[in-house]
C-alpha atoms as a PDB file:
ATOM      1  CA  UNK A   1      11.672 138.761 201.649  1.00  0.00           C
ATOM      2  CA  UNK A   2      10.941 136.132 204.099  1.00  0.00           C
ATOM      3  CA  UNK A   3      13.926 136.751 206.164  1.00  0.00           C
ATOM      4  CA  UNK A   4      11.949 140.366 206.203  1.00  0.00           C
ATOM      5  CA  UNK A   5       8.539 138.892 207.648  1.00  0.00           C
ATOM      6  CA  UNK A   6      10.293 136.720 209.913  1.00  0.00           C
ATOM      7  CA  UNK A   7      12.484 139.640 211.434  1.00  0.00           C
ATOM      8  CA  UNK A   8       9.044 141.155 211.761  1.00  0.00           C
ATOM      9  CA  UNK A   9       7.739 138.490 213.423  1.00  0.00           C
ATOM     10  CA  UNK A  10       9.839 137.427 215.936  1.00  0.00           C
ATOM     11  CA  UNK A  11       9.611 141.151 217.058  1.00  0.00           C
ATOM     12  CA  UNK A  12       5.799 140.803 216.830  1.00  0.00           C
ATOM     13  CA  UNK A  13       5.877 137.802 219.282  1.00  0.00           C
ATOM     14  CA  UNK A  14       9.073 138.850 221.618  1.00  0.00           C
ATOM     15  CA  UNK A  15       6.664 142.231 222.334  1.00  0.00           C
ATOM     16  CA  UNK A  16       4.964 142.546 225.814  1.00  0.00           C
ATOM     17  CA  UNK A  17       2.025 143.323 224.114  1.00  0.00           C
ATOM     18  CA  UNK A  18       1.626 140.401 222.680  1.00  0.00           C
ATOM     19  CA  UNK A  19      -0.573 138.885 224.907  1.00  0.00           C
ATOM     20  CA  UNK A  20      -3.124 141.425 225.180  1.00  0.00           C
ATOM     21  CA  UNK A  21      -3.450 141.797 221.600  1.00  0.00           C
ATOM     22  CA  UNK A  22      -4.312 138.243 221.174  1.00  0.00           C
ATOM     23  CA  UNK A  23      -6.682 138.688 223.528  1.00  0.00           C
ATOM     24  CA  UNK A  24      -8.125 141.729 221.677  1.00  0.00           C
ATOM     25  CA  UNK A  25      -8.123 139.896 218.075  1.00  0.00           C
ATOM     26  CA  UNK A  26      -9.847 137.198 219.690  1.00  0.00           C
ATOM     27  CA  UNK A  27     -12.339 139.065 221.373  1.00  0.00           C
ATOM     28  CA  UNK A  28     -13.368 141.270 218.158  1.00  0.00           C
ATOM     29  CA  UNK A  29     -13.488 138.005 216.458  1.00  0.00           C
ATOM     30  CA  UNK A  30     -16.086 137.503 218.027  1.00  0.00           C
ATOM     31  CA  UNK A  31     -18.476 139.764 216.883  1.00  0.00           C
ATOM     32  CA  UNK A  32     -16.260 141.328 213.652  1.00  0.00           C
ATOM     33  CA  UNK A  33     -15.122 137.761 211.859  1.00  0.00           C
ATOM     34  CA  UNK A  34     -12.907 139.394 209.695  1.00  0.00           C
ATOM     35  CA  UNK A  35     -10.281 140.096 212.413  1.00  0.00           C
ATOM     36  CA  UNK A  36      -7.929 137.233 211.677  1.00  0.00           C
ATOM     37  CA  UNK A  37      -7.661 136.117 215.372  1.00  0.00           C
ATOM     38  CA  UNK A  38      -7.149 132.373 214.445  1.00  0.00           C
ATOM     39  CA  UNK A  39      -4.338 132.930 212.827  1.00  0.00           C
ATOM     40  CA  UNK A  40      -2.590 135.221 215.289  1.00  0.00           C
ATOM     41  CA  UNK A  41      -2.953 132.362 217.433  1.00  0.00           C
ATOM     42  CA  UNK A  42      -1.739 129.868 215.281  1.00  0.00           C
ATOM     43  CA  UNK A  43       1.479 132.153 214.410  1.00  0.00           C
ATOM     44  CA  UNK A  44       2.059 132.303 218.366  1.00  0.00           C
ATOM     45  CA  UNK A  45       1.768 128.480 218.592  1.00  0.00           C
ATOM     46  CA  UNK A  46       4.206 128.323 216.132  1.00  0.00           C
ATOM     47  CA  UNK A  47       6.779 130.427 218.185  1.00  0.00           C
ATOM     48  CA  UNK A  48       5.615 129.067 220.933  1.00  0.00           C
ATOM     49  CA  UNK A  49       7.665 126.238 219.409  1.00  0.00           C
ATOM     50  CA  UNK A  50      10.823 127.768 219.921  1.00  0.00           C
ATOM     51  CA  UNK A  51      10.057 128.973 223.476  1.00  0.00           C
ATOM     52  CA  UNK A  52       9.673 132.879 221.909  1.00  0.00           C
ATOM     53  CA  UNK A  53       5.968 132.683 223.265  1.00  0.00           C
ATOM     54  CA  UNK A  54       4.550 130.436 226.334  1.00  0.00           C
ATOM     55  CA  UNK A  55       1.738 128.027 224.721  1.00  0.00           C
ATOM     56  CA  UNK A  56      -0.206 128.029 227.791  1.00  0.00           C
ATOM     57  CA  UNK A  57       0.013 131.848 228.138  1.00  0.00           C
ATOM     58  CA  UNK A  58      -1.568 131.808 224.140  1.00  0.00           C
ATOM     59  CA  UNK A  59      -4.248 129.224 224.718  1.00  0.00           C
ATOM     60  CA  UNK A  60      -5.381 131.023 227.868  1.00  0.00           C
ATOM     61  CA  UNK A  61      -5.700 134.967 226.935  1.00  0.00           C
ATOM     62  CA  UNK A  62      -6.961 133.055 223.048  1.00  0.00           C
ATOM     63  CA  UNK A  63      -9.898 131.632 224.597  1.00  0.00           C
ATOM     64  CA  UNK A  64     -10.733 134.167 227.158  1.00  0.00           C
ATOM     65  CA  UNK A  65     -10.950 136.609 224.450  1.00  0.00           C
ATOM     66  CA  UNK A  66     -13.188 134.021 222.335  1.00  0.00           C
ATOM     67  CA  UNK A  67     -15.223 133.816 225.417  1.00  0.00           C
ATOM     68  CA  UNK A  68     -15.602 137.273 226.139  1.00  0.00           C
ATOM     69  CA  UNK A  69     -16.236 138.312 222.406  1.00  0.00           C
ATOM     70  CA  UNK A  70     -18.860 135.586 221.923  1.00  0.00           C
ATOM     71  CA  UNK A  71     -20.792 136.911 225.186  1.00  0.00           C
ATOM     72  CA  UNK A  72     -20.574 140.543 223.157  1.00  0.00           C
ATOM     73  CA  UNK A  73     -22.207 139.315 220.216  1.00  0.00           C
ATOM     74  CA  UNK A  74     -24.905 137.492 222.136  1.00  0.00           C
ATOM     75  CA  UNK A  75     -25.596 140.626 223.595  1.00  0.00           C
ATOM     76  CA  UNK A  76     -26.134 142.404 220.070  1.00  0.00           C
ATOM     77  CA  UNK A  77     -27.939 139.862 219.133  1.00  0.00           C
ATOM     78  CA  UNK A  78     -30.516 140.384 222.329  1.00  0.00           C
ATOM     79  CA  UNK A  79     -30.552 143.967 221.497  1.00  0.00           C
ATOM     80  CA  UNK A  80     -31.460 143.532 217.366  1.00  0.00           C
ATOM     81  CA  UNK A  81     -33.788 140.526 218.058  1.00  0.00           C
ATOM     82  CA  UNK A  82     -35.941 141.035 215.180  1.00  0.00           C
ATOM     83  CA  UNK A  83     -34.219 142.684 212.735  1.00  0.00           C
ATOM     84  CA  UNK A  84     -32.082 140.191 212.177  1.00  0.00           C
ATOM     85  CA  UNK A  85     -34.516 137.448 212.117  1.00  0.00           C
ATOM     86  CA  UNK A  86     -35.036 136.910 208.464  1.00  0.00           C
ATOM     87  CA  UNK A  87     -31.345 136.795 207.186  1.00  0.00           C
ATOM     88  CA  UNK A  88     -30.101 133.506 205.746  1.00  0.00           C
ATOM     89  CA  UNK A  89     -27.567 132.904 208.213  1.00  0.00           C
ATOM     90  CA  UNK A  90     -29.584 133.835 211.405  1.00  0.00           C
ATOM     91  CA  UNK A  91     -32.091 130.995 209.640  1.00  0.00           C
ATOM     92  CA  UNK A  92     -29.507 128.835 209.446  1.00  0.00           C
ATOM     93  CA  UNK A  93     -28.291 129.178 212.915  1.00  0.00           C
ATOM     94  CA  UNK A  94     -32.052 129.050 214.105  1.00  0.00           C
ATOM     95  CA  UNK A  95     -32.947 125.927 212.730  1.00  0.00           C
ATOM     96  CA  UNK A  96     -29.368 124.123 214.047  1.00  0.00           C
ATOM     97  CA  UNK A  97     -30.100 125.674 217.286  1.00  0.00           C
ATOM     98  CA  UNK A  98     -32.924 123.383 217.253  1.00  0.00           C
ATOM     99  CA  UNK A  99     -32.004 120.300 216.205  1.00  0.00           C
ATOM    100  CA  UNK A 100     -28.850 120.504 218.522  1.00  0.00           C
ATOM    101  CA  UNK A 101     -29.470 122.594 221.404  1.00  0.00           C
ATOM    102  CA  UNK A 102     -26.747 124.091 222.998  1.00  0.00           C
ATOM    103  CA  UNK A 103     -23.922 121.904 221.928  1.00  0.00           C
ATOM    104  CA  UNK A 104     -24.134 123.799 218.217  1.00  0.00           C
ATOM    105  CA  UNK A 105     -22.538 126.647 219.343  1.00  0.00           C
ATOM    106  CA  UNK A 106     -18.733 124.312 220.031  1.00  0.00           C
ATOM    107  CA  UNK A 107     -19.629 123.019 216.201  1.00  0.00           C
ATOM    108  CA  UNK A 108     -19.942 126.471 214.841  1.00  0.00           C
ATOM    109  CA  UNK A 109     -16.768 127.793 216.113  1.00  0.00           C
ATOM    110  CA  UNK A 110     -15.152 125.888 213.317  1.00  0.00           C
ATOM    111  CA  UNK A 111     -17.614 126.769 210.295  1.00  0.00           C
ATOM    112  CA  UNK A 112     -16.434 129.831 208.818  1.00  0.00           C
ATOM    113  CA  UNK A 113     -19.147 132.804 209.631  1.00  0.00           C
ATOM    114  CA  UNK A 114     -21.120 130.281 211.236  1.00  0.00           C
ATOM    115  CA  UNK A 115     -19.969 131.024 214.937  1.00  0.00           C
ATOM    116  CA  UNK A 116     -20.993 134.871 215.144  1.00  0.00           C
ATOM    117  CA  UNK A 117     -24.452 133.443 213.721  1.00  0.00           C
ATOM    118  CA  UNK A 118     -24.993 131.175 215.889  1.00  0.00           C
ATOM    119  CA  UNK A 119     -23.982 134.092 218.855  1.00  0.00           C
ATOM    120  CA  UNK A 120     -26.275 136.581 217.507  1.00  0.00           C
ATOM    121  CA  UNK A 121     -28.902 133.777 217.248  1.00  0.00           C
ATOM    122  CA  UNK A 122     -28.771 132.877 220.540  1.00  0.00           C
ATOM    123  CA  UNK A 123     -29.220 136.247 221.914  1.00  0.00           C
ATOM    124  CA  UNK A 124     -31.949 137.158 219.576  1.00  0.00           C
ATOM    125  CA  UNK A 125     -34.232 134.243 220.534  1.00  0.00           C
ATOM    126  CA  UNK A 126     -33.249 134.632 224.691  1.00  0.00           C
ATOM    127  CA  UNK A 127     -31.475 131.673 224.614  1.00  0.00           C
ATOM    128  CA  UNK A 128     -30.630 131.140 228.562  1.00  0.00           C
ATOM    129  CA  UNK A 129     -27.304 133.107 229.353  1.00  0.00           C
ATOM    130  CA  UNK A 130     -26.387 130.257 231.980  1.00  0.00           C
ATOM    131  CA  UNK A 131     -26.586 127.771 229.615  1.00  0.00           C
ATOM    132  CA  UNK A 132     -25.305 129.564 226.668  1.00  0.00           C
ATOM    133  CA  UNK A 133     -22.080 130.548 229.355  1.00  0.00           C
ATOM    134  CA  UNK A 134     -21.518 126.767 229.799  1.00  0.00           C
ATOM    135  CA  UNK A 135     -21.330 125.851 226.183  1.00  0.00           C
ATOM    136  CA  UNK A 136     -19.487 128.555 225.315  1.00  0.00           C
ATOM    137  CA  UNK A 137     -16.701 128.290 228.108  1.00  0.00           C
ATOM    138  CA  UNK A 138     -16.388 124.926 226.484  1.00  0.00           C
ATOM    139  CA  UNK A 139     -16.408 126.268 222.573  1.00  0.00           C
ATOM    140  CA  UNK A 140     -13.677 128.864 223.220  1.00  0.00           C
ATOM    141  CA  UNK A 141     -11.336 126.643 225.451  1.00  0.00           C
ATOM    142  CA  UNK A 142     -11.561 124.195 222.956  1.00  0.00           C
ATOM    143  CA  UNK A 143     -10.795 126.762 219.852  1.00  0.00           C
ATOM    144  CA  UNK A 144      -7.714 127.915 221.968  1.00  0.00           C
ATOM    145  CA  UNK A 145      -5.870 124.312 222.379  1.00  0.00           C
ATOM    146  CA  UNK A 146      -7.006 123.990 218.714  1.00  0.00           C
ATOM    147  CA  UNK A 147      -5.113 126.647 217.550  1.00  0.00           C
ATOM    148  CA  UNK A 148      -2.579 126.899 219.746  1.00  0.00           C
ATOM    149  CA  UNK A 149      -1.668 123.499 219.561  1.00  0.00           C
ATOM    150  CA  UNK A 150      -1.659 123.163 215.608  1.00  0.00           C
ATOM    151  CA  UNK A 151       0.563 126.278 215.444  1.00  0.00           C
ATOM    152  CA  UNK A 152       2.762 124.499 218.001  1.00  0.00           C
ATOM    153  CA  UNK A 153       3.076 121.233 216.155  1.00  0.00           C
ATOM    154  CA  UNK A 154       3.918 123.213 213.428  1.00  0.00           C
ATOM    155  CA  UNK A 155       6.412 124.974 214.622  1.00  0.00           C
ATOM    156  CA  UNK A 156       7.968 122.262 216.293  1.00  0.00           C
ATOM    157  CA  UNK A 157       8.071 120.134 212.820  1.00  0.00           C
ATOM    158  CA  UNK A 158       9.853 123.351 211.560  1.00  0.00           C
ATOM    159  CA  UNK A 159      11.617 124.359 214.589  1.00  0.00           C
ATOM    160  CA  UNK A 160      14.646 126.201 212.459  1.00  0.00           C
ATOM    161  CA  UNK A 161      12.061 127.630 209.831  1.00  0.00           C
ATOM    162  CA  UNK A 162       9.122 129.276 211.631  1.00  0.00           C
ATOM    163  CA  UNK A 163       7.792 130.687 208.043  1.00  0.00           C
ATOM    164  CA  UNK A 164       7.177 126.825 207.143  1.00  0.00           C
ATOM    165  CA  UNK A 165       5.800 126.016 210.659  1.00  0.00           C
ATOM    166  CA  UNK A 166       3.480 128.912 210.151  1.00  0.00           C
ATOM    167  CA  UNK A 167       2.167 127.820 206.751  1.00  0.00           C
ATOM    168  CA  UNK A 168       2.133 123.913 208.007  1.00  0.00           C
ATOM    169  CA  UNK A 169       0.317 124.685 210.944  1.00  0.00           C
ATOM    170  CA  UNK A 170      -2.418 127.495 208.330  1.00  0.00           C
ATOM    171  CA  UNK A 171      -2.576 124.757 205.890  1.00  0.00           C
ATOM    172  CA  UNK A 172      -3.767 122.338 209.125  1.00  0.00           C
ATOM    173  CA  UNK A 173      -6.313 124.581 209.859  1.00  0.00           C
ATOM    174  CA  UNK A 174      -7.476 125.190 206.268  1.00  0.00           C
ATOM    175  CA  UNK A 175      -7.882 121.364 205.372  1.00  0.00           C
ATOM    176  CA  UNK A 176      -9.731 120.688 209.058  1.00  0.00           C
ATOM    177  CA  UNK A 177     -12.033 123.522 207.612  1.00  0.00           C
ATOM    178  CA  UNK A 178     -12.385 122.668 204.699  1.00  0.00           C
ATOM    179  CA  UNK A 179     -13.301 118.568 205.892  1.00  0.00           C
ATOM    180  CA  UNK A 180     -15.915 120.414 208.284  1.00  0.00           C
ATOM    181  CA  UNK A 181     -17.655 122.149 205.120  1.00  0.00           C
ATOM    182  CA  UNK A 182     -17.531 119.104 202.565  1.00  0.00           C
ATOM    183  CA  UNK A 183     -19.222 116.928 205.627  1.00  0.00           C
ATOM    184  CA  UNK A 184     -21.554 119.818 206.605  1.00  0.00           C
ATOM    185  CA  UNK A 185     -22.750 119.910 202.888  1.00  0.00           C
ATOM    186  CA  UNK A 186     -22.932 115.916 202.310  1.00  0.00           C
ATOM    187  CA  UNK A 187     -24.892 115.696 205.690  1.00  0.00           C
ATOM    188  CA  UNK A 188     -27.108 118.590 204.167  1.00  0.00           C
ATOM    189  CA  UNK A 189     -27.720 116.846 200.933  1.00  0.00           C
ATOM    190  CA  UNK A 190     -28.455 113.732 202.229  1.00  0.00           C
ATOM    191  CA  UNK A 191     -31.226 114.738 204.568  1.00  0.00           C
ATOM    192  CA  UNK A 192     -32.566 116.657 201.087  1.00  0.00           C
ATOM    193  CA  UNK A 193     -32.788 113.487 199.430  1.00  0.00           C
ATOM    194  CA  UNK A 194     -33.847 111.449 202.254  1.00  0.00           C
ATOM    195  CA  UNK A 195     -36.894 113.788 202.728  1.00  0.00           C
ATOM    196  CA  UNK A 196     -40.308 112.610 201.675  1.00  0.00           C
ATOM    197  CA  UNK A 197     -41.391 114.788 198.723  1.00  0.00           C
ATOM    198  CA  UNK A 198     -44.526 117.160 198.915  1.00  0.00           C
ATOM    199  CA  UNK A 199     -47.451 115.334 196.899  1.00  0.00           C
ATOM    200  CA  UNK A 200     -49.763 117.954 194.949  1.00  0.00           C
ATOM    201  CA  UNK A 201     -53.248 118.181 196.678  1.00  0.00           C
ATOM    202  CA  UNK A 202     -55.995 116.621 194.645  1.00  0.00           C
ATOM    203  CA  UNK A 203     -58.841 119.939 194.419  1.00  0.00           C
ATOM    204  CA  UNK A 204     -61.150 117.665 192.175  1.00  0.00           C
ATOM    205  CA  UNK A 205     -63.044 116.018 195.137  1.00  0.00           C
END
């Protein structure tokens, strides 16, 4: 079986297409999070590891893609302003958007669901394009070398079993994920406790 998926793999990453479908996965990613563009790129890293793919090549067309799909899910989100207003994650996204500014939309590009939030936020509340451009040019180049790179190390720790590299290099990116959750939610719950409760309001005088 897994001399199957690898067969089916190295065809996968020997095609000419390649390339532009990474570029596609990444883009709909953008706006359509269950495309699984992250690992796509990771699994290219990883054969990039045995020189079947050229790392730079995946990094490059991974974060164009992220950059371009991330500017088409701002652009929904200038179109639906209001409707989506109320929705928990749009709240969410909001309320970091304020605390943080600009530099929350490179954090959310590694909280699951929380990147096309934060996209769609920013276009529903005008956020300015030139400055949501720079952070984001600086989100998606940084998600490429992520990705690419922990596929790579992967593969190169496996360099005769790419099915291993591949899970190493998934199992990477699972753990980092799952470290950026448990911190997100400890930060949360902290700033819950730290904040001064609401006294009732004496009506008797």
């Amino acid at each position: 079986m897994s001399h199957a998926v690898l067969e089916l793999l190295q065809q996968v990453m020997s095609s000419p297409w390649l390339y532009l479908a990474l570029f596609g996965l990444a883009l709909l990613d953008g706006f359509f999070p269950v495309v699984p563009a992250e690992t796509s790129v990771i699994t290219a890293g990883v054969f990039a590891a045995t020189g079947q793919t050229n790392l730079a090549l995946v990094i490059v067309v991974a974060a164009l893609g992220a950059f371009a799909g991330d500017h088409i899910s701002y652009a929904l989100g200038r179109k639906a302003g209001g409707r989506i207003r109320q929705r928990k994650a749009f709240v969410w996204a909001r309320d970091t958007l304020a605390e943080r500014g600009g530099l929350v939309l490179v954090v959310a590009r590694y909280i699951p669901g929380g990147r096309t939030a934060t996209t769609l936020t920013m276009g529903a509340v005008r956020y300015p394009l030139r400055s949501f451009t720079f952070f984001d040019a600086i989100a998606a180049v940084s998600w490429g070398v992520y990705s690419g790179l922990i596929g790579f190390f992967g593969g190169m720790a496996f360099e005769q079993d790419p099915i291993k590299g591949l899970l190493l290099g998934l199992g990477i990116a699972l753990s980092i994920t799952a470290i950026v959750e448990v911190v997100r939610w400890a930060r949360k719950r902290r700033a819950t406790k730290a904040s001064p409760q609401r006294l009732p309001v004496d009506t008797s005088v």
